[in-house]
N, C-alpha and C. Protein backbone atom coordinates (compact mmCIF):
# COMPACT_ATOMS: atom_id res chain seq x y z
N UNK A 1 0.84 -1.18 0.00
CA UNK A 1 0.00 0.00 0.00
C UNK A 1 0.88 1.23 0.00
N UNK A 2 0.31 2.18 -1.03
CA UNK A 2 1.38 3.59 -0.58
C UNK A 2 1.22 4.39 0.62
N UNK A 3 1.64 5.26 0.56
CA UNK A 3 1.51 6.35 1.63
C UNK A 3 -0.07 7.02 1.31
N UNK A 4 0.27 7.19 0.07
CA UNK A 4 -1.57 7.90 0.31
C UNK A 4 -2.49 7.51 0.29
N UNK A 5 -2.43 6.16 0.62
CA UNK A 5 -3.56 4.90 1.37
C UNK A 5 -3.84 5.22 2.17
N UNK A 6 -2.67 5.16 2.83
CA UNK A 6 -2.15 4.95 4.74
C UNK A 6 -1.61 6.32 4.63
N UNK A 7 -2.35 7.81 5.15
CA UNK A 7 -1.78 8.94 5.46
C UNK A 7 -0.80 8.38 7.22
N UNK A 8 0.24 9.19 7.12
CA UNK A 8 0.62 8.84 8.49
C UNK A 8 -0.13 9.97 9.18
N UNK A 9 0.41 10.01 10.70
CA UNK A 9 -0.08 11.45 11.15
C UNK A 9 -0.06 12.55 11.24
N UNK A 10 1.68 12.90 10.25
CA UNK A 10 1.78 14.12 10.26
C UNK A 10 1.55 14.05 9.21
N UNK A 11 1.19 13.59 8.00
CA UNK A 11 0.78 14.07 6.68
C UNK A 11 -0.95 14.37 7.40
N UNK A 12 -1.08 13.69 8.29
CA UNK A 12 -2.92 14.35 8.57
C UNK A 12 -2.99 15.20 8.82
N UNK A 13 -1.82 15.76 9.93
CA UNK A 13 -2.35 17.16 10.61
C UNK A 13 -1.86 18.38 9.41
N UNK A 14 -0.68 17.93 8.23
CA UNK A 14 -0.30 18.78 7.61
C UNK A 14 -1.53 19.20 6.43
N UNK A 15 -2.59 17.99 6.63
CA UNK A 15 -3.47 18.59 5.28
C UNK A 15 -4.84 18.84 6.29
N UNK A 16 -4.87 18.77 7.69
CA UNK A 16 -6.24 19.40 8.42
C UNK A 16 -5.30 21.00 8.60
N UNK A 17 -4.02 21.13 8.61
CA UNK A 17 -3.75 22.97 8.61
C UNK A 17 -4.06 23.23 7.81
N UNK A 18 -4.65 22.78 6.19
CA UNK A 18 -4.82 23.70 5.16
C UNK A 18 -3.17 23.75 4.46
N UNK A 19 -3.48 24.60 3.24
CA UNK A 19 -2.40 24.89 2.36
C UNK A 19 -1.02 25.60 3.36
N UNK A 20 0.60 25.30 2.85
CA UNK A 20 1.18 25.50 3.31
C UNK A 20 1.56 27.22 2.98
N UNK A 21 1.70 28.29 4.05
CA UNK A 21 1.37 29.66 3.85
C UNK A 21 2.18 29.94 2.82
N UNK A 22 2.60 31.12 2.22
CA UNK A 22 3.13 31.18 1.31
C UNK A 22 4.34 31.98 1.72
N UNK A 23 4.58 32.32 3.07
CA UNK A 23 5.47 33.09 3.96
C UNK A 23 6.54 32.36 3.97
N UNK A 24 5.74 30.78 4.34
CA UNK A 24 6.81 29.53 4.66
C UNK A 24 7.36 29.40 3.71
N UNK A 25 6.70 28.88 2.49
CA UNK A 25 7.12 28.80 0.95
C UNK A 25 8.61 29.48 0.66
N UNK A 26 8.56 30.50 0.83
CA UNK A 26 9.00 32.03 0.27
C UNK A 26 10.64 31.60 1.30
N UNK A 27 10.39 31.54 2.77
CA UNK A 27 11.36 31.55 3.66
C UNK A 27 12.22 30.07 3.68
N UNK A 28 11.73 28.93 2.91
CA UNK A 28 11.90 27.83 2.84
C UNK A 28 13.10 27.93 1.71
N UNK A 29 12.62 29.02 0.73
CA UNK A 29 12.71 29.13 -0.65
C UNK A 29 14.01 29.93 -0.31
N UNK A 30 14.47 30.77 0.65
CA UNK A 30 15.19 31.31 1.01
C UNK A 30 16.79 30.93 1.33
N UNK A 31 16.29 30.06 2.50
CA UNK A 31 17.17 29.47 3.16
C UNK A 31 18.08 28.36 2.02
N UNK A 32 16.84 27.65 1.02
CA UNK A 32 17.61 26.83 -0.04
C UNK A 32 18.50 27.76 -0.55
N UNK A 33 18.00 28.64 -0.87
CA UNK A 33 19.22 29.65 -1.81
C UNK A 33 20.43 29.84 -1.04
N UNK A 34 19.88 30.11 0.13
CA UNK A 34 21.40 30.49 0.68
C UNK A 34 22.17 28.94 0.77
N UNK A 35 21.67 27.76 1.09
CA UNK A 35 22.72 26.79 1.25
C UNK A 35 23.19 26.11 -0.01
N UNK A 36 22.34 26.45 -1.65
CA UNK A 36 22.81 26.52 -3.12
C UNK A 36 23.95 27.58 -2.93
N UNK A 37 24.15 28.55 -2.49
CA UNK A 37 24.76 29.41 -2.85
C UNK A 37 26.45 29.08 -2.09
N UNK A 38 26.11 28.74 -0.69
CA UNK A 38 27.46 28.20 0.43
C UNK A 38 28.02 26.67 -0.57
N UNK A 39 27.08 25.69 -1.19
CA UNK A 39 27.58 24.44 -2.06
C UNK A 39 28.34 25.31 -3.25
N UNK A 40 27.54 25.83 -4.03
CA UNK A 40 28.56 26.72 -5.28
C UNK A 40 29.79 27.38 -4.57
N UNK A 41 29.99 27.97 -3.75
CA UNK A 41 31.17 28.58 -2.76
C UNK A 41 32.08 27.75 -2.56
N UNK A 42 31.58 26.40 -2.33
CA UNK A 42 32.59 25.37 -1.92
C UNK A 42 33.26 24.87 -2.79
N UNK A 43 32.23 24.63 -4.00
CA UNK A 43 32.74 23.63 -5.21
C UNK A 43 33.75 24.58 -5.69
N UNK A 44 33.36 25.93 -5.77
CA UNK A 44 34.24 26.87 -6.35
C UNK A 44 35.51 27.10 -5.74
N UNK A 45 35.84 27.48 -4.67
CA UNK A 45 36.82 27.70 -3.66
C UNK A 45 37.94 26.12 -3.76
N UNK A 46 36.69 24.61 -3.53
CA UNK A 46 37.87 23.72 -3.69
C UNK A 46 38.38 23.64 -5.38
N UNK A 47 37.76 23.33 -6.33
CA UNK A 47 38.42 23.87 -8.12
C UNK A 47 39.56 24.57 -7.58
N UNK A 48 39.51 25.40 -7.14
CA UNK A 48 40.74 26.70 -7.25
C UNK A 48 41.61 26.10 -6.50
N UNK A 49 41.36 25.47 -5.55
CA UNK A 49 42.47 25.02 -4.36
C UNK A 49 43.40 23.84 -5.23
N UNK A 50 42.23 23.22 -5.91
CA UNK A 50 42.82 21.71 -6.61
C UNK A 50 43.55 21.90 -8.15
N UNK A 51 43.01 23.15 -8.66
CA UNK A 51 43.65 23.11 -10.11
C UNK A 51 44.45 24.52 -10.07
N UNK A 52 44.34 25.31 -9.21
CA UNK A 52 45.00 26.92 -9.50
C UNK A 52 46.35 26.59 -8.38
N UNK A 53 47.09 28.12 -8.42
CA UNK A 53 47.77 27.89 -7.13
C UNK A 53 47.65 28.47 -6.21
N UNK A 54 47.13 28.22 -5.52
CA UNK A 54 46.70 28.97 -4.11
C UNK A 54 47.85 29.09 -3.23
N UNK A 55 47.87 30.21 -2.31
CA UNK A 55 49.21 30.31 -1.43
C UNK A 55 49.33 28.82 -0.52
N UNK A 56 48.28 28.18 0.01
CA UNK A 56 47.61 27.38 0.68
C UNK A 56 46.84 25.98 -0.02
N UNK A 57 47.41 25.52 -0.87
CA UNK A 57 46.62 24.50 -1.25
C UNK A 57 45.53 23.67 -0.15
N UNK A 58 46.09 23.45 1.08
CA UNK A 58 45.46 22.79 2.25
C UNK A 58 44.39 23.55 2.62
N UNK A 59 44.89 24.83 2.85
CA UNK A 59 43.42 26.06 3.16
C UNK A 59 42.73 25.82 2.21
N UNK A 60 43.25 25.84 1.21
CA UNK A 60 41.90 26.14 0.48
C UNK A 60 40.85 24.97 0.20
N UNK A 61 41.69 23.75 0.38
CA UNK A 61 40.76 22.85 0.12
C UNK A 61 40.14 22.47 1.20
N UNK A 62 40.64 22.87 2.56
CA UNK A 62 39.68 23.05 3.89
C UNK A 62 38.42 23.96 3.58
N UNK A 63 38.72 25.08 3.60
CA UNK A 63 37.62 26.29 3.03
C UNK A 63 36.72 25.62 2.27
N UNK A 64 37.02 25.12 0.69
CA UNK A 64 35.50 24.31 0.48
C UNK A 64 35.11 23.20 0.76
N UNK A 65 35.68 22.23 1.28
CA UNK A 65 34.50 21.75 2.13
C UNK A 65 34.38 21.96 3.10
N UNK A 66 34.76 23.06 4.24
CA UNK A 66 33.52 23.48 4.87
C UNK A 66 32.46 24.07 5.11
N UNK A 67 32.37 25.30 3.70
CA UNK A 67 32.00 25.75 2.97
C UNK A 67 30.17 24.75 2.44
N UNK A 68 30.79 23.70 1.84
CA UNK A 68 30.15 22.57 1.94
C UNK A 68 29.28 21.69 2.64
N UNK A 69 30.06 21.74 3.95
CA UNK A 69 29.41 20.91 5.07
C UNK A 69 28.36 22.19 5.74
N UNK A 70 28.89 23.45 5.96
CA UNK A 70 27.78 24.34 6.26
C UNK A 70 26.76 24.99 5.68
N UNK A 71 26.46 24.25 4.50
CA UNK A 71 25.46 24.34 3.38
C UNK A 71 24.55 23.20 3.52
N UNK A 72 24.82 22.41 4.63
CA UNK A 72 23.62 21.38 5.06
C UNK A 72 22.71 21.92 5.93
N UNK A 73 23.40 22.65 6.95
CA UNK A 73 22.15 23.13 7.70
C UNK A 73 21.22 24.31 6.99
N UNK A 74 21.50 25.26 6.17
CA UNK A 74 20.11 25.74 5.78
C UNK A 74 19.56 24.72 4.50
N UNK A 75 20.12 23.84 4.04
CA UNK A 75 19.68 22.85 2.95
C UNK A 75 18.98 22.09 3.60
N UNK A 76 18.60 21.51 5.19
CA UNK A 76 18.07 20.85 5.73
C UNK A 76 17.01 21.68 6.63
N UNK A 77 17.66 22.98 6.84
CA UNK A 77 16.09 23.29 7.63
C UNK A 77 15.40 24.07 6.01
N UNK A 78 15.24 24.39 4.94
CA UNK A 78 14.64 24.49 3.81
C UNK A 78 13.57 23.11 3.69
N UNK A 79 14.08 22.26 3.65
CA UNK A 79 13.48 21.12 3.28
C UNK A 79 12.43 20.50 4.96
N UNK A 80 13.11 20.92 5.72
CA UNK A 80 11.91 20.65 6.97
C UNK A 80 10.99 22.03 6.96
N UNK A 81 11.02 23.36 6.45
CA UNK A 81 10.36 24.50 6.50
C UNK A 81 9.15 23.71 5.32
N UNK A 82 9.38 23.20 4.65
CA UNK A 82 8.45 23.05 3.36
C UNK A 82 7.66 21.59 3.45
N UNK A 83 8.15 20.51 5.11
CA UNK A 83 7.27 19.60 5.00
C UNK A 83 6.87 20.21 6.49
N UNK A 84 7.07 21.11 6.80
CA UNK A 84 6.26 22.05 8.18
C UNK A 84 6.51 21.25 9.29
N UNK A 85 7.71 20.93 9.52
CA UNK A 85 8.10 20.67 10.57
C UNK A 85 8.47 21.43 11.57
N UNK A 86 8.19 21.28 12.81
CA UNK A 86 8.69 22.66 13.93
C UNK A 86 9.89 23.21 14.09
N UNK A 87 10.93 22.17 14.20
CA UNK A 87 12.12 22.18 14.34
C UNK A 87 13.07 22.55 13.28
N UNK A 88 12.69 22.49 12.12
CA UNK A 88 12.92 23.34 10.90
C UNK A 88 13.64 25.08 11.14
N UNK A 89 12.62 25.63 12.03
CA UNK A 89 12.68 26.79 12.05
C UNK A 89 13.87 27.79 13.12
N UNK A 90 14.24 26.68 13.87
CA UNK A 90 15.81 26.75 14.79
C UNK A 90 16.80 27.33 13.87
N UNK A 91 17.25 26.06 13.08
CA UNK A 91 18.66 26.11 12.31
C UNK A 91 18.46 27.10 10.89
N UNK A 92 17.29 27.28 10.73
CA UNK A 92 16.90 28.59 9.54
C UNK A 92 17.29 29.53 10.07
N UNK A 93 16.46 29.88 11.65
CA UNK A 93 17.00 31.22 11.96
C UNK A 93 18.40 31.14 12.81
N UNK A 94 18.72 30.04 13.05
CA UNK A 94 20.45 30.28 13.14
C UNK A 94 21.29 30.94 11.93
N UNK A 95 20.50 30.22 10.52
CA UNK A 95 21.34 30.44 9.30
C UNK A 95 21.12 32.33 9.19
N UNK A 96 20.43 32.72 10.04
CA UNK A 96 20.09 33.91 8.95
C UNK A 96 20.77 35.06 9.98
N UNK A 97 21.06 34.29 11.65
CA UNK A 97 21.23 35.44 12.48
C UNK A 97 23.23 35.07 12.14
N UNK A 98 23.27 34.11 11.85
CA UNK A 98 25.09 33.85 11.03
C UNK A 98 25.27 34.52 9.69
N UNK A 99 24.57 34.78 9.11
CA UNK A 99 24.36 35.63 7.60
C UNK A 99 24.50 36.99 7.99
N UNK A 100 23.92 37.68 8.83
CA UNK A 100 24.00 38.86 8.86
C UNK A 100 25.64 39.66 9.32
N UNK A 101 26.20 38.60 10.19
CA UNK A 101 27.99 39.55 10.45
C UNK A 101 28.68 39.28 8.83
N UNK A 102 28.32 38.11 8.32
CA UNK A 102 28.93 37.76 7.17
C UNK A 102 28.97 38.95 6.23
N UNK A 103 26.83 39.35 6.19
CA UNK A 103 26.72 40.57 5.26
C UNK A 103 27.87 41.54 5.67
N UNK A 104 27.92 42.10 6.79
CA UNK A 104 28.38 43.08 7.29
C UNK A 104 29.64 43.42 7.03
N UNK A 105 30.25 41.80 6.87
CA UNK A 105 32.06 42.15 6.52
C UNK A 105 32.21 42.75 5.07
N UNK A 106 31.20 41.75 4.27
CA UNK A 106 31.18 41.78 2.88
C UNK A 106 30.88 43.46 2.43
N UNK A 107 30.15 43.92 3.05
CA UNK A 107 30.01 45.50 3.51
C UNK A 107 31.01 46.23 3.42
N UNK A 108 31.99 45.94 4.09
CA UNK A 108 33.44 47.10 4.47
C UNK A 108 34.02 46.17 3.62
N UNK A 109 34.00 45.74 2.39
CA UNK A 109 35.27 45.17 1.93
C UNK A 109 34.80 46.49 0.93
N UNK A 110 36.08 46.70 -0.04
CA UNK A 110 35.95 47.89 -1.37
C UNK A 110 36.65 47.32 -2.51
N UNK A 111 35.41 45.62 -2.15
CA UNK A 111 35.74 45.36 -3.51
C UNK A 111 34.20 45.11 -4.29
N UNK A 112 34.34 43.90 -4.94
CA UNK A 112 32.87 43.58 -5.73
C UNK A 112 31.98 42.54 -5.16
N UNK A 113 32.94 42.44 -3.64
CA UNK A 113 32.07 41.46 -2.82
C UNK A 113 30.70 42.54 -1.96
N UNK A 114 31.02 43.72 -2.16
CA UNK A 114 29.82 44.96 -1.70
C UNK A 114 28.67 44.50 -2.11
N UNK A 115 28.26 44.05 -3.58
CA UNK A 115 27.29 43.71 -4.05
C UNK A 115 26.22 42.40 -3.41
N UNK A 116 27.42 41.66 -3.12
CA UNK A 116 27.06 40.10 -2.43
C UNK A 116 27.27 40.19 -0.97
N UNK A 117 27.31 41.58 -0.53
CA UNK A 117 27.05 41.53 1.15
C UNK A 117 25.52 42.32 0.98
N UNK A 118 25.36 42.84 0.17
CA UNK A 118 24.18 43.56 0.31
C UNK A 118 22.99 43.07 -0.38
N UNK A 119 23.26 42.01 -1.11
CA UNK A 119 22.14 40.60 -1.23
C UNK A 119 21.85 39.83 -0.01
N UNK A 120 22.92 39.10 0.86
CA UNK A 120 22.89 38.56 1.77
C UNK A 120 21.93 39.28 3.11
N UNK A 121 22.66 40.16 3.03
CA UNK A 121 21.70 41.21 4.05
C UNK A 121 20.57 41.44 3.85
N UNK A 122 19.52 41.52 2.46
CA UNK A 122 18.62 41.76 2.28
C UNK A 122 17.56 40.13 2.36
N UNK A 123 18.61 39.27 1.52
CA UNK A 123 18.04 37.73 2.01
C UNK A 123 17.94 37.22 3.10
N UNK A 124 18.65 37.60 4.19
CA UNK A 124 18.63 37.33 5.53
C UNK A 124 17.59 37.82 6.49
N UNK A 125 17.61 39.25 6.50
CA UNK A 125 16.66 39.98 6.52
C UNK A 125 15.29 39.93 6.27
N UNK A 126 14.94 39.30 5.00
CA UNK A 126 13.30 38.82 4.58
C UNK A 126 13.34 37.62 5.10
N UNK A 127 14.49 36.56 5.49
CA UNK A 127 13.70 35.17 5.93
C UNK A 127 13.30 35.57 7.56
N UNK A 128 14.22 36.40 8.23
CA UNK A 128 13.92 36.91 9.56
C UNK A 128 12.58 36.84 9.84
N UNK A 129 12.56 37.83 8.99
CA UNK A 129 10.72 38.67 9.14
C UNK A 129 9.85 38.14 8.73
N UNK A 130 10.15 36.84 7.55
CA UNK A 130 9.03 35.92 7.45
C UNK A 130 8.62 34.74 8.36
N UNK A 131 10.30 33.83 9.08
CA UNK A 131 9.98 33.28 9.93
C UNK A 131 10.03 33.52 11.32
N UNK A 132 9.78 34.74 11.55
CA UNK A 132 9.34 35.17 13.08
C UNK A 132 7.70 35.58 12.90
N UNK A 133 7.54 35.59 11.39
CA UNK A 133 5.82 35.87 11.74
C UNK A 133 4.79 34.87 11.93
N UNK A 134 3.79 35.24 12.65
CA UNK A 134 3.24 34.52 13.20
C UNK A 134 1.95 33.93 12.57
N UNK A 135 2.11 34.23 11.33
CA UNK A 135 0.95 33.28 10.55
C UNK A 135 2.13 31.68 9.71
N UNK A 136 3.22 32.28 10.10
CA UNK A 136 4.77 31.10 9.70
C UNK A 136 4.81 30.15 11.26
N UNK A 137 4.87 30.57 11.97
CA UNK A 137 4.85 30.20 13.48
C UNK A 137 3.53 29.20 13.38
N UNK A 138 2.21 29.54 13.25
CA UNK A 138 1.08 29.01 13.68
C UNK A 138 1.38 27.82 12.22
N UNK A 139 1.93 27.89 11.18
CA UNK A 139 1.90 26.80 10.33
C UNK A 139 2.66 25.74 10.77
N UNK A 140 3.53 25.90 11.28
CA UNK A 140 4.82 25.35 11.45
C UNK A 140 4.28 24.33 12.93
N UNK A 141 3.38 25.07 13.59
CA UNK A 141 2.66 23.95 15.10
C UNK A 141 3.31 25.15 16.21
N UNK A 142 4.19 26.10 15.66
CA UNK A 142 4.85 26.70 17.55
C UNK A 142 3.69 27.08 18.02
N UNK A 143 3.98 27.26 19.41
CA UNK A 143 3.25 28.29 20.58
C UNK A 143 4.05 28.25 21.16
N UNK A 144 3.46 29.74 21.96
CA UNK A 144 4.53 30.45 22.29
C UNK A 144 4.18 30.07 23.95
N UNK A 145 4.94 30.45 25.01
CA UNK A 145 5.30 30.09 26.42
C UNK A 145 3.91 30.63 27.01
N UNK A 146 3.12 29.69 27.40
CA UNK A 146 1.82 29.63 28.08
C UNK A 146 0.89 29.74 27.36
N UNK A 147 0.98 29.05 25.94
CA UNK A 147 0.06 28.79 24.68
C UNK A 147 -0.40 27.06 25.16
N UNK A 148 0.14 26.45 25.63
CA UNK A 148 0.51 24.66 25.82
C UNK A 148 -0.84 24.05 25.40
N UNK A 149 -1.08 23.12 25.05
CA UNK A 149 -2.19 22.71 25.29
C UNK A 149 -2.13 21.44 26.58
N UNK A 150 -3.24 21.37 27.33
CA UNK A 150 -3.19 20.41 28.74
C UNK A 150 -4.05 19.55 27.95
């Protein structure tokens, strides 16, 4: 039998909430970008380490993959934001409150990384404000401290 024989229980409660908001969508949609964007960083950074000459061959091929490996956590809370899982919404807004010093450096540099601190900042920024709102919150199952149900 498949699954959509046999709903389990969180596919029940995910289709008695109704459609998934489009806040979530959007902030889900977000967070993927940013951990597409940390995987391209990596792949790119190790290429260079492995075929160019870097002062550091070792750095550099440290740099992308970790680069790499820290492109799982918003690649994984993306993918729990979009099957509305609660816990999803931790390591998103870890990713986005770690995005913002990043923007900031990318900021004071005076080069052409200005452009890509001031994307980051603005992407960071909209997943903030989408997943602290509270029509994203009420999809997702939170309540807040003395919401509980007995």
């Amino acid at each position: 039998m498949s699954s959509q024989q046999n709903p389990t229980p969180a596919s029940e409660a995910a289709e008695e909430a109704g459609p998934r908001p489009v806040r979530l969508t959007v902030a889900a949609a977000l967070a993927a970008l940013e951990g597409l964007a940390l995987v391209v960083g990596g792949v790119w950074i190790l290429v260079l380490g492995l075929t160019g000459h870097p002062d550091d061959r070792q750095q550099a091929v440290t740099g992308g993959v970790t680069l790499m490996v820290l492109a799982l956590l918003p690649l994984i809370a993306a993918r729990g934001l979009l099957g509305r899982r609660s816990w999803s919404r931790g390591p998103a807004l870890i990713t986005q409150i770690i995005s913002l010093p990043v923007a900031y450096n990318l900021l004071q540099a005076d080069s052409i990384a200005i452009p890509g601190g001031i994307a980051l900042a603005v992407v960071a920024v909209a997943a903030l404000i989408l997943l602290l709102n509270p029509e994203t919150t009420r999809a997702l199952g939170i309540r807040g401290p003395g919401n509980a149900e007995k």
